[in-house]
Protein backbone atom coordinates (compact mmCIF):
# COMPACT_ATOMS: atom_id res chain seq x y z
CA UNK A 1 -0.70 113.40 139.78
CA UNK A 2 2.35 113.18 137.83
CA UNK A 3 2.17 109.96 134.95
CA UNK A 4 5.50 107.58 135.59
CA UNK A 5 5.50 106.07 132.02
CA UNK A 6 6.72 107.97 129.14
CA UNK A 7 5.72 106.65 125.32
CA UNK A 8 8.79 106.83 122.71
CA UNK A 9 8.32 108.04 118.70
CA UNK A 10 11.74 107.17 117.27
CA UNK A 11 12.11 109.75 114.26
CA UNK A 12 12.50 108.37 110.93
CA UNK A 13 14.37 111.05 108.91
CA UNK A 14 17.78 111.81 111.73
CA UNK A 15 19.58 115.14 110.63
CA UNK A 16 23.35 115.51 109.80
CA UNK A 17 25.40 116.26 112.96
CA UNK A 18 27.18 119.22 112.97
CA UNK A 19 30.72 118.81 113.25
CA UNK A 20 32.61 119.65 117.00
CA UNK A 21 35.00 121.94 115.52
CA UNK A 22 31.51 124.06 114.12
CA UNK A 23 29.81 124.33 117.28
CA UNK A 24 28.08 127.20 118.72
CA UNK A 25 26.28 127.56 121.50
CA UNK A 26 22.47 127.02 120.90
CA UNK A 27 21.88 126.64 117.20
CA UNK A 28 21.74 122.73 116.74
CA UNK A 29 19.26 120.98 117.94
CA UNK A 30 19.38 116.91 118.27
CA UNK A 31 16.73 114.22 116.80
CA UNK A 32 13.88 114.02 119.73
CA UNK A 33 12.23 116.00 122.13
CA UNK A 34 10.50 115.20 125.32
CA UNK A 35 6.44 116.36 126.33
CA UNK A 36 4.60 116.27 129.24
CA UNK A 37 0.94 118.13 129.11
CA UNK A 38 -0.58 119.53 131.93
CA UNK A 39 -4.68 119.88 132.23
CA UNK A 40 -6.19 121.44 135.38
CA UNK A 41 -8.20 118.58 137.46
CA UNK A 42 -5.94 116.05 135.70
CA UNK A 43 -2.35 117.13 136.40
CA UNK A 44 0.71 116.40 134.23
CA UNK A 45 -0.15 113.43 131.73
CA UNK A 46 0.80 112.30 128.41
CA UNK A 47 4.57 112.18 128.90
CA UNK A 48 6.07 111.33 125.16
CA UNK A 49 9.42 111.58 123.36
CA UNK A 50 8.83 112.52 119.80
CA UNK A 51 11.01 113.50 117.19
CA UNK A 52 12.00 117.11 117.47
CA UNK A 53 9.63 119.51 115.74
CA UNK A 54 8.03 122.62 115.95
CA UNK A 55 4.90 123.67 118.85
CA UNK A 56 1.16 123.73 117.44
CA UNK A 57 0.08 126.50 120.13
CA UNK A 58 -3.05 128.58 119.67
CA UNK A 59 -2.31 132.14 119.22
CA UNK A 60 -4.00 133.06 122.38
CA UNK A 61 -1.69 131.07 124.36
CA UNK A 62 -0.99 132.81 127.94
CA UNK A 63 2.58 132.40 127.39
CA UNK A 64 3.03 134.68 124.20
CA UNK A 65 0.55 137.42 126.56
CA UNK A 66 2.13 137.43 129.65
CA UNK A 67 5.01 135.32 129.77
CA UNK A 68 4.11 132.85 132.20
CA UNK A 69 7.02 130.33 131.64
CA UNK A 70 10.03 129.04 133.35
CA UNK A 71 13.05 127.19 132.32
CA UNK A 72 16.41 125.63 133.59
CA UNK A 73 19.70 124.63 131.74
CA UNK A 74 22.11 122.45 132.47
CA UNK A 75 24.53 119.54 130.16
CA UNK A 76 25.17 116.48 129.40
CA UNK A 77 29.12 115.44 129.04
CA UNK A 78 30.96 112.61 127.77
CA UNK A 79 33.75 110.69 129.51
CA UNK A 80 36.88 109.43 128.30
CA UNK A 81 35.83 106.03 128.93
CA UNK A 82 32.40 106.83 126.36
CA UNK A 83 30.19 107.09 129.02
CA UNK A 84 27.34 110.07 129.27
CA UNK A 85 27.15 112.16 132.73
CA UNK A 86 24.97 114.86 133.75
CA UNK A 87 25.88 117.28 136.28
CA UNK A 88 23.76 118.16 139.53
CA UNK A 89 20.63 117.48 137.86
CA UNK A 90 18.65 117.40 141.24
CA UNK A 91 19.83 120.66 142.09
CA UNK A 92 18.35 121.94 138.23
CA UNK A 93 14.76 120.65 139.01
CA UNK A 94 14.67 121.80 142.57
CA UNK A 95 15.11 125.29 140.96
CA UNK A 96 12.74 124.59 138.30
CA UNK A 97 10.14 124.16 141.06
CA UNK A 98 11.06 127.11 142.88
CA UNK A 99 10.55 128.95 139.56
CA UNK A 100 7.27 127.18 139.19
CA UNK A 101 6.34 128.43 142.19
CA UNK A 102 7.24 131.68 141.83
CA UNK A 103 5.40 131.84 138.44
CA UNK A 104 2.09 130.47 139.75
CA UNK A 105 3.21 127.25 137.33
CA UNK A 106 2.44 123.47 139.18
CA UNK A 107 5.49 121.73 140.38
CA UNK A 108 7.19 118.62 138.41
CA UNK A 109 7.84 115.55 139.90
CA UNK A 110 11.39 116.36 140.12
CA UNK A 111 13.02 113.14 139.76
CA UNK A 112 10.41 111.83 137.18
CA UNK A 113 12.13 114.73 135.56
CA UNK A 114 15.60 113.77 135.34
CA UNK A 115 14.65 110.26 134.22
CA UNK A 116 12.65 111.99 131.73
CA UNK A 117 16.05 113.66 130.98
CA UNK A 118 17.99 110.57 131.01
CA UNK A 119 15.48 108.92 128.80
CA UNK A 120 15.77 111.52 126.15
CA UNK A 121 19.64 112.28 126.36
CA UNK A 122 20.33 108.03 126.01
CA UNK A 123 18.01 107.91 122.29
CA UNK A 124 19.79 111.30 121.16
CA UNK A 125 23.86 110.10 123.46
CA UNK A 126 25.24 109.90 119.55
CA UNK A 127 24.78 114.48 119.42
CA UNK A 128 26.99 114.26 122.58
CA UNK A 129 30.07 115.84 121.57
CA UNK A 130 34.03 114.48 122.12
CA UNK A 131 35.91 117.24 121.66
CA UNK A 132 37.55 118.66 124.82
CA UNK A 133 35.24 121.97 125.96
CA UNK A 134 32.03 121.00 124.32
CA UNK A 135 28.83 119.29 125.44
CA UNK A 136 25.07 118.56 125.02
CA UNK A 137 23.04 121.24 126.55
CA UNK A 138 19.65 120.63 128.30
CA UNK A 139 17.03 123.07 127.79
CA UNK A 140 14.11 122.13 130.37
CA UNK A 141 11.02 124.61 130.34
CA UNK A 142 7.53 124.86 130.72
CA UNK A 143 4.88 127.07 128.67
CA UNK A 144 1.80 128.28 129.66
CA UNK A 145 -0.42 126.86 127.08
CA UNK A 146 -4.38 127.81 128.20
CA UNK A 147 -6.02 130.62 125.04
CA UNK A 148 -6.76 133.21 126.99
CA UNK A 149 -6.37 136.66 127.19
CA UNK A 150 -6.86 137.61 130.85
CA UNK A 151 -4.21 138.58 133.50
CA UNK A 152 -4.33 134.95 135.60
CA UNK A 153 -2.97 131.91 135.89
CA UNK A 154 -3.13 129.25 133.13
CA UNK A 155 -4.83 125.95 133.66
CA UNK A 156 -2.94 123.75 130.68
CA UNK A 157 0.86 123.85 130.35
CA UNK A 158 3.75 121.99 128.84
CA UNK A 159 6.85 120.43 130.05
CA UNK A 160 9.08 120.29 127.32
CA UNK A 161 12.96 119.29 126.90
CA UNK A 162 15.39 120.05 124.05
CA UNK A 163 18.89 119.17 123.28
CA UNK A 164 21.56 121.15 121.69
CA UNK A 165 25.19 120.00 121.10
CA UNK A 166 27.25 122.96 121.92
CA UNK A 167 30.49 124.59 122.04
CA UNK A 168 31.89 127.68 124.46
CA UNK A 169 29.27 130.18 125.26
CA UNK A 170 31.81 132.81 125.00
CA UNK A 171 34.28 133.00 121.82
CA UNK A 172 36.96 133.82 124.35
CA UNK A 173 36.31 130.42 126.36
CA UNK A 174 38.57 130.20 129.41
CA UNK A 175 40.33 133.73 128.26
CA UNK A 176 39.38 137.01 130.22
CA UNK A 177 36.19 139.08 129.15
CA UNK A 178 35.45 142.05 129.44
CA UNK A 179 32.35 143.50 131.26
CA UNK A 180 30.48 146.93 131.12
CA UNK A 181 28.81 147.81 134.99
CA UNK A 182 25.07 148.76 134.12
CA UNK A 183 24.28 152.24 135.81
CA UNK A 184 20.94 153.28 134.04
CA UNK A 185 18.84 149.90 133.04
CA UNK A 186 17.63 147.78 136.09
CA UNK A 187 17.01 143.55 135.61
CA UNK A 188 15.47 142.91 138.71
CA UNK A 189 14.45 144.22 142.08
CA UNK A 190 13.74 142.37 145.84
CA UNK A 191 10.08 141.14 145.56
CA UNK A 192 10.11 140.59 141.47
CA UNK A 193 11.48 137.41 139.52
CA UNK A 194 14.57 137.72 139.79
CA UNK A 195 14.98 134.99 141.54
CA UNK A 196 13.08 132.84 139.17
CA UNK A 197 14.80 131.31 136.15
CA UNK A 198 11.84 133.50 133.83
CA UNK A 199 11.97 134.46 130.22
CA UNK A 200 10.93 138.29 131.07
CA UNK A 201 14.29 138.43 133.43
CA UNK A 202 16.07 138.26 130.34
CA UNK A 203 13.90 139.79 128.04
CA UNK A 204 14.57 142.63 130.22
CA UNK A 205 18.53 142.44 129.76
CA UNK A 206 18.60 142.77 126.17
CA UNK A 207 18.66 146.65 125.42
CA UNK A 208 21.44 147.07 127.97
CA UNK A 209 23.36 143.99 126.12
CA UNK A 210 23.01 145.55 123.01
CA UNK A 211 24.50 148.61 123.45
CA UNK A 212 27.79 147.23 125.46
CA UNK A 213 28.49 144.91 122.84
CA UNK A 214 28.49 147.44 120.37
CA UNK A 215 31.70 148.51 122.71
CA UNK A 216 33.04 145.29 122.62
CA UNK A 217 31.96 143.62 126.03
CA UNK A 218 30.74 140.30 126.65
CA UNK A 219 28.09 141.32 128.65
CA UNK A 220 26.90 143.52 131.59
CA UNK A 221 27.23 143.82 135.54
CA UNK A 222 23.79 144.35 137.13
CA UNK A 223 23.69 146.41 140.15
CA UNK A 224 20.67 146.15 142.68
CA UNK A 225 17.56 147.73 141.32
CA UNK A 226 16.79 150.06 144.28
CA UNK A 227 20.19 151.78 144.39
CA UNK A 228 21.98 150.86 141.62
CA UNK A 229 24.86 150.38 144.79
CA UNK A 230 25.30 146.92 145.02
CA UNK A 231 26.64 144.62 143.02
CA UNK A 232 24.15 141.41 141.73
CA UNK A 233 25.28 139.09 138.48
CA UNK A 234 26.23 139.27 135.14
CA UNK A 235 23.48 138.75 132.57
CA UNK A 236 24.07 134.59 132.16
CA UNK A 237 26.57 133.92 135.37
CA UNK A 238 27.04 134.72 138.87
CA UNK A 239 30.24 137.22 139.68
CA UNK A 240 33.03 136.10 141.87
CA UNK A 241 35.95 139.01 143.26
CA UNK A 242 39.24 137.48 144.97
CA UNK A 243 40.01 140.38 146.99
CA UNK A 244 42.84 140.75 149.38
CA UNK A 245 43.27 136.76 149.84
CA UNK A 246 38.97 136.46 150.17
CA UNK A 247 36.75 135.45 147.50
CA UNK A 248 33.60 136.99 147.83
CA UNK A 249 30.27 136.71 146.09
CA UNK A 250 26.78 138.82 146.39
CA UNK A 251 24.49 137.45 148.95
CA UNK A 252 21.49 136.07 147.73
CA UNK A 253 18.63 138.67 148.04
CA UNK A 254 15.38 137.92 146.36
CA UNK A 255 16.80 139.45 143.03
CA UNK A 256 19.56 137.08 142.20
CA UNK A 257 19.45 133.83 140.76
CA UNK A 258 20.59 131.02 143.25
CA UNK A 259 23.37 129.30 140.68
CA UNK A 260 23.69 125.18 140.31
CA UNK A 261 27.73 126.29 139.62
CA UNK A 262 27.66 129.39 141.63
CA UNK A 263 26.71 126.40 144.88
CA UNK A 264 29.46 124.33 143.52
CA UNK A 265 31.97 127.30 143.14
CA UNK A 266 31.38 127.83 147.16
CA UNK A 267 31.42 124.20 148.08
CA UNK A 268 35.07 123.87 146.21
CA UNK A 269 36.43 127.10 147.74
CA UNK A 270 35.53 125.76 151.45
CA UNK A 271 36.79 122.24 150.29
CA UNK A 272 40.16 123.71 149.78
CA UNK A 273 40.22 126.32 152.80
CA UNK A 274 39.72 128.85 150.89
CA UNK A 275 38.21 132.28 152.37
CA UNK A 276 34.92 132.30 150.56
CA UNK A 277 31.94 134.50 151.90
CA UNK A 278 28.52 135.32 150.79
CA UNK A 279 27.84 139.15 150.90
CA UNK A 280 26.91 142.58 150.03
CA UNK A 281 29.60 144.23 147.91
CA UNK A 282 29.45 147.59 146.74
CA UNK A 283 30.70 148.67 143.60
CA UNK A 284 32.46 151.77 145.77
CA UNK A 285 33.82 148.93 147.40
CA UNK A 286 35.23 147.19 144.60
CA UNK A 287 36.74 150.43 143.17
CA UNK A 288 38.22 151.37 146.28
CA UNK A 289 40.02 147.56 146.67
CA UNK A 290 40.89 148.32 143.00
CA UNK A 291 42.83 151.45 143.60
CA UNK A 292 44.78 149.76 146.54
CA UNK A 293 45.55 146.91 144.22
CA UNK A 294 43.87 144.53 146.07
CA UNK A 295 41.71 142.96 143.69
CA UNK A 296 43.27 139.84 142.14
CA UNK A 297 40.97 137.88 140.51
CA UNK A 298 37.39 138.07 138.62
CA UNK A 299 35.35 135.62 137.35
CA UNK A 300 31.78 134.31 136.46
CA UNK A 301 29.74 131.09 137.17
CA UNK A 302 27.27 129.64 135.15
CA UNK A 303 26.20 126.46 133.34
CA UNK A 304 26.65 127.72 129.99
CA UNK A 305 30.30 129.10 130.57
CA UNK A 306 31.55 127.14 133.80
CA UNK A 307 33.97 129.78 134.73
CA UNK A 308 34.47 132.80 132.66
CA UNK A 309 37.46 135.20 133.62
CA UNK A 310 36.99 138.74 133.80
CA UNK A 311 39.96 140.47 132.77
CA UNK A 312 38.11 144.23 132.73
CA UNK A 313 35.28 146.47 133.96
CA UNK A 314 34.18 149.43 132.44
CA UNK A 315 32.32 151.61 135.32
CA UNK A 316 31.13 155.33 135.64
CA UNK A 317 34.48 156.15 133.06
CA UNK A 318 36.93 154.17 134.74
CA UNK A 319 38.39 151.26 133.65
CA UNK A 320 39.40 147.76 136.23
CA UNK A 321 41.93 145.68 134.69
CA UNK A 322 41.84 142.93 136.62
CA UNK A 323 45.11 141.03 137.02
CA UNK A 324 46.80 142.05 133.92
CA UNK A 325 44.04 140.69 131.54
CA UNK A 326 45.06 136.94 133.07
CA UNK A 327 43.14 134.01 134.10
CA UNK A 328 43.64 133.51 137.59
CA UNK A 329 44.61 131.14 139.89
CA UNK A 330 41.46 130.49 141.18
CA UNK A 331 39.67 130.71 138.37
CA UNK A 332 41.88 128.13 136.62
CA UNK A 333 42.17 125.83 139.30
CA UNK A 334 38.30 125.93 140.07
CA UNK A 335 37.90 125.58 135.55
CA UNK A 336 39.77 122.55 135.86
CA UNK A 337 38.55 120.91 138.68
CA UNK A 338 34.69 121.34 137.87
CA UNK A 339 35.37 120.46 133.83
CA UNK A 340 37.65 117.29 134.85
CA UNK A 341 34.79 116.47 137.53
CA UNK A 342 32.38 116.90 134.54
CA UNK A 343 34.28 114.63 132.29
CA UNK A 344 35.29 112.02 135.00
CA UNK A 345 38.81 113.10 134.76
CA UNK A 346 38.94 114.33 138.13
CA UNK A 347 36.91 112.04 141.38
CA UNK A 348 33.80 112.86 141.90
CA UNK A 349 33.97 113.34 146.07
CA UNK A 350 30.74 115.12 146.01
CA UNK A 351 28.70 112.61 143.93
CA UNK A 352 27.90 115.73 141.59
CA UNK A 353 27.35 113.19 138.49
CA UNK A 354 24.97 111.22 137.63
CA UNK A 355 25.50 108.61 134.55
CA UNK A 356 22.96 108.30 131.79
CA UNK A 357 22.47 104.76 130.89
């Protein structure tokens, strides 16, 4: 049984803010943190914001063993007017769940969470940034907390939330990246986590990272793990191709994560009449459509980036430039409308928002 009450520890000692203009993505974190402990045979309890501060875990902690954790991300934004919204938080903590139930973790109470959220983001709404392009990012997750150092489930866990002012995820921010296809490393096959929101999903992505950026690419394409045919998502965003008038997106398969923007990318598309379907594409495919010039536009989705342009693939030797190293129409038009939903500039006619008192 999930506990409805949550206790408050103001901190006494509040950090310097970081400037706007010095923002990164992930490497401030704001004055308080929110807790909730779960016990087998009690259930989540003990539901506390503290001030921010490191984990007492015991070394045998399931977590650091077999990374049995899930977490979810999503921000915080501030209107012209000064007041805080959050963006599709529902749609967040029905994912967390379906991650938690994926990882053998016990579900939230998922709107306990988001007042949880709210709670926490109204003590910390001064670290929410006013400069046009940044935010305050949520970081929901829970840890597997029981000391024990056999392959099972964990009986004791924590639900904790963190906040982190940020800027753009990529340095390019609304300019084209470029992306490197992945042909030899696999992220995630039909059956695994991929579907989950897991640490070891991205754990998993790192090597292949590593040695594109060394190239100079943002990050990679993942094909599907059976074939390596098929195109999936890019490490921290789902993949978007406007080709021949249609935008089309990879199906969702077991393997890909089911995006909170990557939903609201679709929802936009059919809200303006645009062609938009949900499908296998083949990387063949795309190369062919490429070589009859009928790939206009590619982009990402994601929480951390919105929409992210991609101006070029690398793939098997060959090089896509994708509509002259431009942002696209599209991707533009879709930038703008789900930024100036974000920051009540544009109406809200799909109550996405949700105010933070």
């Amino acid at each position: 049984m999930t506990e409805h009450s949550i206790s408050i520890e103001k901190s006494n000692s509040l950090k310097v803010k970081p400037s706007d203009e010095s923002l990164a993505f992930g490497r401030h974190f704001t004055d308080h943190m929110f807790i909730m402990d779960f016990k087998e045979g009690k259930g989540w309890h003990n539901s506390r914001i503290v001030p921010y501060q490191p984990l007492m875990l015991d070394p045998a902690s399931i977590v650091f063993h077999y990374g049995q954790t899930v977490f979810e991300g999503l921000k915080a934004y501030l209107t012209k007017e000064g007041k805080v919204k959050l963006f599709r938080p529902n749609k967040n903590m029905e994912r967390l769940n379906r991650s938690n139930d994926r990882m053998c973790i016990p579900r939230i109470d998922e709107e306990f969470a988001i007042d949880a959220i709210k709670q926490l983001v109204s003590i910390d709404k001064k670290w929410v940034p006013s400069t046009s392009g940044t935010s305050l990012y949520i970081r929901p997750f829970i840890i597997s907390t029981e000391p024990y150092l056999g392959v099972a489930p964990s009986k004791a866990y924590q639900f904790i939330i963190i906040l982190s002012p940020v800027g753009a995820y990529y340095k390019e921010g609304i300019n084209p990246v470029k992306i490197a296809v992945e042909n030899d490393f696999v992220r995630a096959v039909k059956g695994g986590t991929g579907e989950a929101k897991t640490a070891g999903n991205y754990a998993s992505s790192l090597k292949a990272q590593e040695l594109v950026a060394d190239k100079g690419y943002a990050q990679v394409l993942w094909l599907d793990g059976l074939e390596k045919k098929y195109i999936e998502e890019v490490g921290s965003m789902n993949v978007f191709f406007k080709i021949n008038g249609e935008v089309v997106t990879p199906e969702l398969n077991g393997s890909i994560l089911e995006g909170v923007t990557r939903n609201s990318v679709i929802q936009l598309l059919r809200h303006w009449d645009i062609p938009v379907s949900e499908r296998k594409i083949s990387m063949e495919e795309l190369y062919e459509s490429y070589q009859q010039g009928l790939v206009e536009e590619a982009f990402g989705a994601g929480t951390a980036a919105v929409i992210s342009p991609i101006g070029e693939l690398a793939w098997q030797g060959n090089t896509l430039v994708i509509n002259n190293h431009k942002t696209g129409q599209i991707a533009k038009k879709l930038y703008d409308t789900l930024t100036g939903i974000q920051y009540g500039i544009e109406e809200d006619l799909f109550n996405w928002t949700l105010e933070v008192n």
